[in-house]
C-alpha atoms as a PDB file:
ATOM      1  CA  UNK A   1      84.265 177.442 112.451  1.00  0.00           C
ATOM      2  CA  UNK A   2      86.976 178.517 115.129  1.00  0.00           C
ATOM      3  CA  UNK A   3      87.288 175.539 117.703  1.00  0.00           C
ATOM      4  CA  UNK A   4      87.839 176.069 121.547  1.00  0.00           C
ATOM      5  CA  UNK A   5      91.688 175.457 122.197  1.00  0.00           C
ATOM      6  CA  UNK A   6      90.253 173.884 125.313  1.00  0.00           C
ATOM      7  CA  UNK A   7      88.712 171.238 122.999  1.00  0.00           C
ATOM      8  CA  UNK A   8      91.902 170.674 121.146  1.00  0.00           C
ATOM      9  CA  UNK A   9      94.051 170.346 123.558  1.00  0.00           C
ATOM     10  CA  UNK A  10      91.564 167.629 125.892  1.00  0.00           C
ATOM     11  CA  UNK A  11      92.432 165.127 123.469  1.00  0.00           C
ATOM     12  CA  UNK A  12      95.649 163.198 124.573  1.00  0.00           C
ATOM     13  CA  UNK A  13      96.558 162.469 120.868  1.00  0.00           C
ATOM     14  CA  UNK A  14      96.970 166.302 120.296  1.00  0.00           C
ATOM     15  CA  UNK A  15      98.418 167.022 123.361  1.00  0.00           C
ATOM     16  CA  UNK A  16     101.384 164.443 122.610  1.00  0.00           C
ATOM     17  CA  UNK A  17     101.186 166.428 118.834  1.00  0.00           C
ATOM     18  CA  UNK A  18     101.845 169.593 120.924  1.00  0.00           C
ATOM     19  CA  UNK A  19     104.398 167.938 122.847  1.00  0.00           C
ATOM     20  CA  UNK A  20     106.340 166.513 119.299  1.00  0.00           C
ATOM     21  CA  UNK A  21     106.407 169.840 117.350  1.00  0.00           C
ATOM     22  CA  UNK A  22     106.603 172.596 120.785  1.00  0.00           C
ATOM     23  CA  UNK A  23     110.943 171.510 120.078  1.00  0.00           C
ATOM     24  CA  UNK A  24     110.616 171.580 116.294  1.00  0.00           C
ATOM     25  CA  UNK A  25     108.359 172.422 113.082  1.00  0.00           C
ATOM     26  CA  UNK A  26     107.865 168.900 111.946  1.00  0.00           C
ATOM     27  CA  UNK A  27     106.210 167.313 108.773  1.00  0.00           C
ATOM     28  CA  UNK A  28     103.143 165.245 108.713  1.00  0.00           C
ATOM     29  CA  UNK A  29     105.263 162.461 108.098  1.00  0.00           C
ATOM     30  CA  UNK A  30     107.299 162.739 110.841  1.00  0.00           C
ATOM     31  CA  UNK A  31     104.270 163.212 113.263  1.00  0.00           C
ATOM     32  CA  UNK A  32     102.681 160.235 111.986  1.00  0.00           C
ATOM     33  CA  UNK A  33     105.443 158.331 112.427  1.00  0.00           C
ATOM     34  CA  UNK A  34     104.958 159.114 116.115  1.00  0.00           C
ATOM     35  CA  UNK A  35     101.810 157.163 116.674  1.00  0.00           C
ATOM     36  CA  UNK A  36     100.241 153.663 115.661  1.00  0.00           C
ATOM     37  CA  UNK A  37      97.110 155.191 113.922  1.00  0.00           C
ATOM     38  CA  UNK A  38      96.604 156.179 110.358  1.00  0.00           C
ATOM     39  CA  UNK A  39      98.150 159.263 108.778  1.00  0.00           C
ATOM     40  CA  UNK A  40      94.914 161.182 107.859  1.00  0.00           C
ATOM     41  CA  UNK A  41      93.947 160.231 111.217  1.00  0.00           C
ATOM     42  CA  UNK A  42      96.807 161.921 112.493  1.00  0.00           C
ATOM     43  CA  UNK A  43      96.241 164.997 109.548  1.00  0.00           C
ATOM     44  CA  UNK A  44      92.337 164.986 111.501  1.00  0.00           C
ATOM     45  CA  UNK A  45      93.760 165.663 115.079  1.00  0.00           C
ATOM     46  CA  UNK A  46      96.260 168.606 113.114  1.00  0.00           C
ATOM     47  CA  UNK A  47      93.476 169.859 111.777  1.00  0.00           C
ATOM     48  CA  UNK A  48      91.583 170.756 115.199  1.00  0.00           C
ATOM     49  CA  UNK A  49      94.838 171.997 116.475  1.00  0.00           C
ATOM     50  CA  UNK A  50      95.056 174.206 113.590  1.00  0.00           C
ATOM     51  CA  UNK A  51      91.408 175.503 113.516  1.00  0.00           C
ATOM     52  CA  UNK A  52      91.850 176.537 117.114  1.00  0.00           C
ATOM     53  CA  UNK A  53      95.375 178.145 116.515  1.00  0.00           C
ATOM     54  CA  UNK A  54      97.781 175.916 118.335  1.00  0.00           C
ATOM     55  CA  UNK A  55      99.165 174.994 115.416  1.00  0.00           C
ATOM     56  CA  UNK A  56     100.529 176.578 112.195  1.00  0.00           C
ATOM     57  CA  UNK A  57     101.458 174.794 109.024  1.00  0.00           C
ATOM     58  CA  UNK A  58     103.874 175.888 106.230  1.00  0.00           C
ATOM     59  CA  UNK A  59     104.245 174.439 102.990  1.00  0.00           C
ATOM     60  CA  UNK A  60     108.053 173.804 102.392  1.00  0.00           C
ATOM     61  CA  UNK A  61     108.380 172.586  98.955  1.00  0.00           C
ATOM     62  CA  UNK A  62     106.354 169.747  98.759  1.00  0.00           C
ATOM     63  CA  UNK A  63     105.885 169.438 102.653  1.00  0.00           C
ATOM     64  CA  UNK A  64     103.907 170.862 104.826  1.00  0.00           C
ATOM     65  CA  UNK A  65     105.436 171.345 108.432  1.00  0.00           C
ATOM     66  CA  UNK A  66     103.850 171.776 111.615  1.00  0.00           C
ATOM     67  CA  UNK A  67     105.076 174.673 114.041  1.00  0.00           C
ATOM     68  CA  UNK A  68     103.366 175.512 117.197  1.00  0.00           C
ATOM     69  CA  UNK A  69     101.773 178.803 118.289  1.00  0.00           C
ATOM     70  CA  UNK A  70     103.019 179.617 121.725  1.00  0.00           C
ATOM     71  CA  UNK A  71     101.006 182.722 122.187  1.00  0.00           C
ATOM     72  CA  UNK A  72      97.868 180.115 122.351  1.00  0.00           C
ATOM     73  CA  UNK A  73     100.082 178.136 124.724  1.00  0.00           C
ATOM     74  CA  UNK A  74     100.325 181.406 126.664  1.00  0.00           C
ATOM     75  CA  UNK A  75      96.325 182.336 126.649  1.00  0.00           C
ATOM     76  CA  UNK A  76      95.485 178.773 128.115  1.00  0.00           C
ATOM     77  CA  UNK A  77      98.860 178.934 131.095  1.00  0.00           C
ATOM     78  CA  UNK A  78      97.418 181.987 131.844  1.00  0.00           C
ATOM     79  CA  UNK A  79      94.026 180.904 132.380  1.00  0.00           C
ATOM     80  CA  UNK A  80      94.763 177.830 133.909  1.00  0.00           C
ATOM     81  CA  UNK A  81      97.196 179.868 136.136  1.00  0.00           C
ATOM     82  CA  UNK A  82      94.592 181.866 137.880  1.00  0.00           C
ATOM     83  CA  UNK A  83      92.833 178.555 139.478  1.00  0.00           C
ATOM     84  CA  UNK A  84      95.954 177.385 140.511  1.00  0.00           C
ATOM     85  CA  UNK A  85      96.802 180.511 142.727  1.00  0.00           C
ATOM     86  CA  UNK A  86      92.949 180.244 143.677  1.00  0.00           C
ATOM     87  CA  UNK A  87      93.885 176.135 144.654  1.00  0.00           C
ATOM     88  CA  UNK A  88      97.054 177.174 146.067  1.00  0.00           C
ATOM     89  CA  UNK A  89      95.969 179.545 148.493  1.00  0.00           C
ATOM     90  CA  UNK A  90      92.945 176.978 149.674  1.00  0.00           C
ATOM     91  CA  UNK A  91      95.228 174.473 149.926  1.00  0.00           C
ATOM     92  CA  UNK A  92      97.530 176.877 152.118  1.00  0.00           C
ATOM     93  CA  UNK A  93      94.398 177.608 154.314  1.00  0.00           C
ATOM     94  CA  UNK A  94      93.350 173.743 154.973  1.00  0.00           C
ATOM     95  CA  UNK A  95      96.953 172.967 155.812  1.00  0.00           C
ATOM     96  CA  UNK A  96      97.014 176.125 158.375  1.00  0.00           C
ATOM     97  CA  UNK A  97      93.340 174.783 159.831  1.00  0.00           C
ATOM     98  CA  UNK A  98      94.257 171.035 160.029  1.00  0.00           C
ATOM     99  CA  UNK A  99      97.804 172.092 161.794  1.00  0.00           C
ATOM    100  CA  UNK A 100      96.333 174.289 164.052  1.00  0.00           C
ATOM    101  CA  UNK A 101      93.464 172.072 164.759  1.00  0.00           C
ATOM    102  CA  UNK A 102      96.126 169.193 165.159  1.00  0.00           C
ATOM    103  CA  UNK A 103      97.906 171.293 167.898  1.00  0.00           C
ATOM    104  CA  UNK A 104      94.973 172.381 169.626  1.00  0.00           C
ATOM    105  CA  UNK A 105      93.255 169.142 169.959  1.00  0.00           C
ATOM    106  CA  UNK A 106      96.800 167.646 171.716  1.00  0.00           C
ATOM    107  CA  UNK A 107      96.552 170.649 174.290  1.00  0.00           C
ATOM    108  CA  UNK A 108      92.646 169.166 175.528  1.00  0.00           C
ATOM    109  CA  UNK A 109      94.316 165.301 176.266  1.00  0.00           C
ATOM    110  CA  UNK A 110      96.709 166.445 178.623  1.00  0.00           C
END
């Protein structure tokens, strides 16, 4: 099964797993060491990030390293992207309305 990278990335644990490894491919180790919960806990949440494709692992001897996928990164900035030039521009809008609104209704007391 193929998990939403929505899903994955909702969870704050993975987020700060995205966070760790988006600087460097790190082993579970290291990542665990990151966070007061248990290390197949921690393998769990790496799991989801890997199902979904955020995440790659590597086996590098006898460790396996984490490395993040920044073309998923890329799918879910651009989504996210076109709501925030939707916000932005209604945002833009209100700000015009209230300022004009402001200006007009100083005009009618005098």
């Amino acid at each position: 099964m193929r998990r939403d990278v929505f899903q994955a990335i909702a969870d704050p644990t993975r987020r700060e797993i995205i966070n760790l490894i988006a600087h460097k491919s790190l082993n579970l180790n290291a990542i665990a060491e990151n966070f007061e919960m248990s290390r197949p806990a921690i393998s769990q949440h790496i799991k989801v990030l890997t199902e979904c494709g955020l995440v790659e692992i590597k086996q590098q001897g006898r460790d396996r390293y984490c490395s993040i996928q920044f073309q998923k990164l890329a799918e879910v900035a651009k989504w996210v992207e076109q709501y925030r030039i939707f916000w932005t521009a209604k945002l833009d809008a209100l700000e015009i309305h209230l300022s004009n609104d402001q200006h007009s209704g100083s005009n009618t007391d005098k």
